[in-house]
Structures are given as C-alpha cells and as structure tokens.
C-alpha atoms as a PDB file:
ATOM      1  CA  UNK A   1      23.823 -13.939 -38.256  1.00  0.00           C
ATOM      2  CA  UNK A   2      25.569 -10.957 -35.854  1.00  0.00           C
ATOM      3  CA  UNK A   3      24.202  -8.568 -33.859  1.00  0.00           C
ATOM      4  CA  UNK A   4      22.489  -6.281 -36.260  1.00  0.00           C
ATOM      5  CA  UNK A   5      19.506  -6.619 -38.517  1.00  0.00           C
ATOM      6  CA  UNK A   6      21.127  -6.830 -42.027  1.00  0.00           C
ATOM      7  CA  UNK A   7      18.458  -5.992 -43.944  1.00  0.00           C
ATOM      8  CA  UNK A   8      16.621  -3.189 -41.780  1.00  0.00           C
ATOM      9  CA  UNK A   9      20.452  -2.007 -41.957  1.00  0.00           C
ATOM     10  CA  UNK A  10      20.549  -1.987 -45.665  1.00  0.00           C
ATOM     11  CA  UNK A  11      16.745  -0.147 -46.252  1.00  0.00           C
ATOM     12  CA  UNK A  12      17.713   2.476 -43.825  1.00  0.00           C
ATOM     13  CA  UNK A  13      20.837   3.265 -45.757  1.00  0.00           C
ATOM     14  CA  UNK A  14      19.533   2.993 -48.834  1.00  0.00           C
ATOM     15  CA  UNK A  15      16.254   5.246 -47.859  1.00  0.00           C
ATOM     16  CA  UNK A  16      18.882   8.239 -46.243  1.00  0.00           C
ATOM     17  CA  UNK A  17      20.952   7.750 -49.270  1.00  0.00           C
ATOM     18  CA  UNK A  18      18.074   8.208 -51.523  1.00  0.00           C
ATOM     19  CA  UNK A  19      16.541  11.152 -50.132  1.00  0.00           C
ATOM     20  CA  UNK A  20      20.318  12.341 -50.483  1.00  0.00           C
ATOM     21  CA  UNK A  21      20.260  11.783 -54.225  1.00  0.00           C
ATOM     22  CA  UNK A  22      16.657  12.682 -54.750  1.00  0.00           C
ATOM     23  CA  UNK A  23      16.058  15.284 -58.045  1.00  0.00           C
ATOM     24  CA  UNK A  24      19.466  13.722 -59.051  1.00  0.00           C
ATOM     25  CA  UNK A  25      18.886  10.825 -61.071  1.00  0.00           C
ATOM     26  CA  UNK A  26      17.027   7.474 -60.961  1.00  0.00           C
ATOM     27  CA  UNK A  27      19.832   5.790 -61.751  1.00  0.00           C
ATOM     28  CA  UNK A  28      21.717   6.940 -58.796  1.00  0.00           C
ATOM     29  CA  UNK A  29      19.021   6.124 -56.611  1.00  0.00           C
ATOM     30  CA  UNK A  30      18.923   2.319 -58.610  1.00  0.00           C
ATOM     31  CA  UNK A  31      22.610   2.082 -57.613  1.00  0.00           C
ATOM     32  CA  UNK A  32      22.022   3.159 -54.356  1.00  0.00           C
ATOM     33  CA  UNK A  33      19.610   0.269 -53.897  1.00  0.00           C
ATOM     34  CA  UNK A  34      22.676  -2.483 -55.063  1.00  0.00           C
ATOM     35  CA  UNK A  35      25.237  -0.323 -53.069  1.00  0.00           C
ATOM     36  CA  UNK A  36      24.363   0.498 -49.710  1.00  0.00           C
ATOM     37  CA  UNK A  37      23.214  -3.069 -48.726  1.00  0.00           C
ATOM     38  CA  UNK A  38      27.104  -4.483 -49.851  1.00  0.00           C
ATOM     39  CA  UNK A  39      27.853  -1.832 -47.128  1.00  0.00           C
ATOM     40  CA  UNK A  40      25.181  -3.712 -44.798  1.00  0.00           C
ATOM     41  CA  UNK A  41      26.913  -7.009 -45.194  1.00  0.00           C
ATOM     42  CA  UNK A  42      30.011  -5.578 -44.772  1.00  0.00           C
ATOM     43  CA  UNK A  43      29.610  -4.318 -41.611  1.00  0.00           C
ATOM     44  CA  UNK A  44      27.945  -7.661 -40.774  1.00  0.00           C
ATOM     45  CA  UNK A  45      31.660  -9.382 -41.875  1.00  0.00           C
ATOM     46  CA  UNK A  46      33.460  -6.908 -39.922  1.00  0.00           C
ATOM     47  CA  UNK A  47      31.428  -7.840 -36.519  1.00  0.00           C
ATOM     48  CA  UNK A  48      31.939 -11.286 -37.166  1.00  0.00           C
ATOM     49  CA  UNK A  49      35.612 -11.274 -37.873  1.00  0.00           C
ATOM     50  CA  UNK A  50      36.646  -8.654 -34.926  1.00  0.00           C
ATOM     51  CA  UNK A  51      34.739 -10.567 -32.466  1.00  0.00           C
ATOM     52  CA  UNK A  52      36.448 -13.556 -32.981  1.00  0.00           C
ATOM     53  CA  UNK A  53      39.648 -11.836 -33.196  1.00  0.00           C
ATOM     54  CA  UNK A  54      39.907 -12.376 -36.698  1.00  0.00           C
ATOM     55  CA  UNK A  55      40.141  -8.879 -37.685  1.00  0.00           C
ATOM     56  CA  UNK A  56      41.903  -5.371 -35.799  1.00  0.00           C
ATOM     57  CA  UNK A  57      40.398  -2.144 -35.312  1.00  0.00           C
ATOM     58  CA  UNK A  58      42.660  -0.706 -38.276  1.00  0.00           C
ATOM     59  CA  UNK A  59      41.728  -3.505 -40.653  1.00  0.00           C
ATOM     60  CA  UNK A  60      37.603  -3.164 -39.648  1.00  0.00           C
ATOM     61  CA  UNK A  61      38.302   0.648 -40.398  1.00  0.00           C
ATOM     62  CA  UNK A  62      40.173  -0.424 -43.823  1.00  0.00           C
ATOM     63  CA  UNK A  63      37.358  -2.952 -45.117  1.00  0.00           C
ATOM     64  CA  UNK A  64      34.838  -0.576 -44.095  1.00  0.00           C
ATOM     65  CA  UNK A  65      36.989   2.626 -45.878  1.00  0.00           C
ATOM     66  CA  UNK A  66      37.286   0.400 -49.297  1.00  0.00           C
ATOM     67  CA  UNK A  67      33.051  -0.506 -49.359  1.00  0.00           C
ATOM     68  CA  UNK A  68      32.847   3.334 -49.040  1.00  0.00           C
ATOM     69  CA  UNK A  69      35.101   3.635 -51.777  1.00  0.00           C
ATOM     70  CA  UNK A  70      33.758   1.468 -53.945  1.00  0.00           C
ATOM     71  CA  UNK A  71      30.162   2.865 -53.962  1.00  0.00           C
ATOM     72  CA  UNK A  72      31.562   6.410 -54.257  1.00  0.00           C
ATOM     73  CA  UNK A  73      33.232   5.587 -57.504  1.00  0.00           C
ATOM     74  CA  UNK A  74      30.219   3.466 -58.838  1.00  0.00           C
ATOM     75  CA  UNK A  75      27.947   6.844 -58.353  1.00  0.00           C
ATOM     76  CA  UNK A  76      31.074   9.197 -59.668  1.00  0.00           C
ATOM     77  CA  UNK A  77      30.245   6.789 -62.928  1.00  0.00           C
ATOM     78  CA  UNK A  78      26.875   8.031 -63.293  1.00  0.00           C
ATOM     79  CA  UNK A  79      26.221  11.011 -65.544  1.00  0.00           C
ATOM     80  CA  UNK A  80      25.479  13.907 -63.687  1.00  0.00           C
ATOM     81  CA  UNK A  81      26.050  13.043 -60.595  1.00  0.00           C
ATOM     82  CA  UNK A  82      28.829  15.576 -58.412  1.00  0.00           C
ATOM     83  CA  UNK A  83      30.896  14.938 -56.236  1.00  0.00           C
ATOM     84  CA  UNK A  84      29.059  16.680 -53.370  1.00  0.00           C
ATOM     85  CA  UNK A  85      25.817  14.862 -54.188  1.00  0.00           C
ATOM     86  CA  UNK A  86      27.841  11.249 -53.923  1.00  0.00           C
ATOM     87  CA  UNK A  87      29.557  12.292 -50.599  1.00  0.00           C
ATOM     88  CA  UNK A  88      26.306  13.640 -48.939  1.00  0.00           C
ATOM     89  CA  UNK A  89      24.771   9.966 -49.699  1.00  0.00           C
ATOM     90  CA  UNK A  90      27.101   7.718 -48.690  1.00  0.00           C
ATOM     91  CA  UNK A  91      27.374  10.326 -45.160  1.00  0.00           C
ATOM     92  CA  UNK A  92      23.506  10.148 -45.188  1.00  0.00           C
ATOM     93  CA  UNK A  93      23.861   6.350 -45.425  1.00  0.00           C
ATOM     94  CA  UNK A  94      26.193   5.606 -42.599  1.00  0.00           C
ATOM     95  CA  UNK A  95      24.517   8.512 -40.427  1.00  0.00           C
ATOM     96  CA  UNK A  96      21.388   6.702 -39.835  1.00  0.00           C
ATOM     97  CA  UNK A  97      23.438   3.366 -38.524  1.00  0.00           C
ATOM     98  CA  UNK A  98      26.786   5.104 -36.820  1.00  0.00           C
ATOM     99  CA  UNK A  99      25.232   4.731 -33.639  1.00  0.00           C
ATOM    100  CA  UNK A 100      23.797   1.213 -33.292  1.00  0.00           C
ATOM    101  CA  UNK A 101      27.103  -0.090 -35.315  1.00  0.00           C
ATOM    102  CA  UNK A 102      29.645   1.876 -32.885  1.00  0.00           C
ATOM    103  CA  UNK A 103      28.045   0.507 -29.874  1.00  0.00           C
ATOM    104  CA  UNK A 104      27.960  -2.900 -31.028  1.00  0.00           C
ATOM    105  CA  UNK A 105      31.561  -3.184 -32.246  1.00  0.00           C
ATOM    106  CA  UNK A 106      32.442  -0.974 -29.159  1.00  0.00           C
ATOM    107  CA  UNK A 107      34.543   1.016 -31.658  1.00  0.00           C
ATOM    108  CA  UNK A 108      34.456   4.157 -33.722  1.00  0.00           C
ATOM    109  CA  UNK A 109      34.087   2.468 -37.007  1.00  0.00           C
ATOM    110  CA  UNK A 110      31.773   4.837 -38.984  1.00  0.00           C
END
C-alpha cells in the first residue's frame, strides 16, 4: 500500500460528493458510492507508478483526467441529474483530498 489511506480517501470523497448531490437523486448518490473510491485507487496507482518512475507528471495528470471523466459521464447517465450538479461533485470530491494528494506526489495533480 502507498502513502495514503485508500479507504478514508474514498469515504471522504464519496461523503463531499454526496452532500454535493444531496435533494438530487439516490441514485446519484448510489453511484457516487461505486465512483469516487475507483478515483481513490487511482490515485493510489498513480503514487505507485510515478514514484518508481513508472509514470510522468503528464501521464499521472492524464490517468487522473480520464477517472474524472469516467464518473462524470456515469452521473450525466442518470435521469435528472445536470451538468452543474455532476461537476460540483466530482470538484467536491477531489477538494477534500487536493491537499494531502499534492503534497505527497509533490505535484499539482488535482
């Protein structure tokens, strides 16, 4: 295991993102719960790799940028849920960890 708490990662995403999404629907917040925590392992895999020299700045910032991506479109796909609401989760989300992951990586990846 890295440097960060995976799964305190993932519940502190997932609570910010919810609060986001809250009067919005429960099957946003559902998603939220499988989402963020991909997001959380992600950023895990992109410690890992760039500390071994595995990985560039650029291609951390790419792997992180498609995650993103992916659990923006998975909430588009939910009925009634805007655009705004999706972008002010996932921003929520990676709020509450941009700190403790910048520092780590000792990088601007979020």
């Amino acid at each position: 295991m890295g440097i960060f708490n995976i799964e305190d990662m993932a519940q502190q995403m997932v609570t910010a993102a919810s609060r986001a999404l809250s009067g919005k629907s429960q099957a946003a917040i559902g998603l939220a719960r499988t989402e963020f925590p991909k997001i959380a392992r992600s950023v895990e895999f992109i410690e890992s790799e760039y500390a071994s020299g595995r990985m560039s700045q650029e291609d951390a910032r790419s792997h992180l940028a498609l995650q993103e991506n992916s659990v923006r479109t998975a909430l588009l796909a939910i009925k009634g849920i805007e655009l705004i609401a999706v972008e002010s989760a996932v921003n929520a989300a990676l709020d509450v960890v941009r700190d403790v992951v910048n520092s780590a990586l000792g990088f601007a990846l979020i």
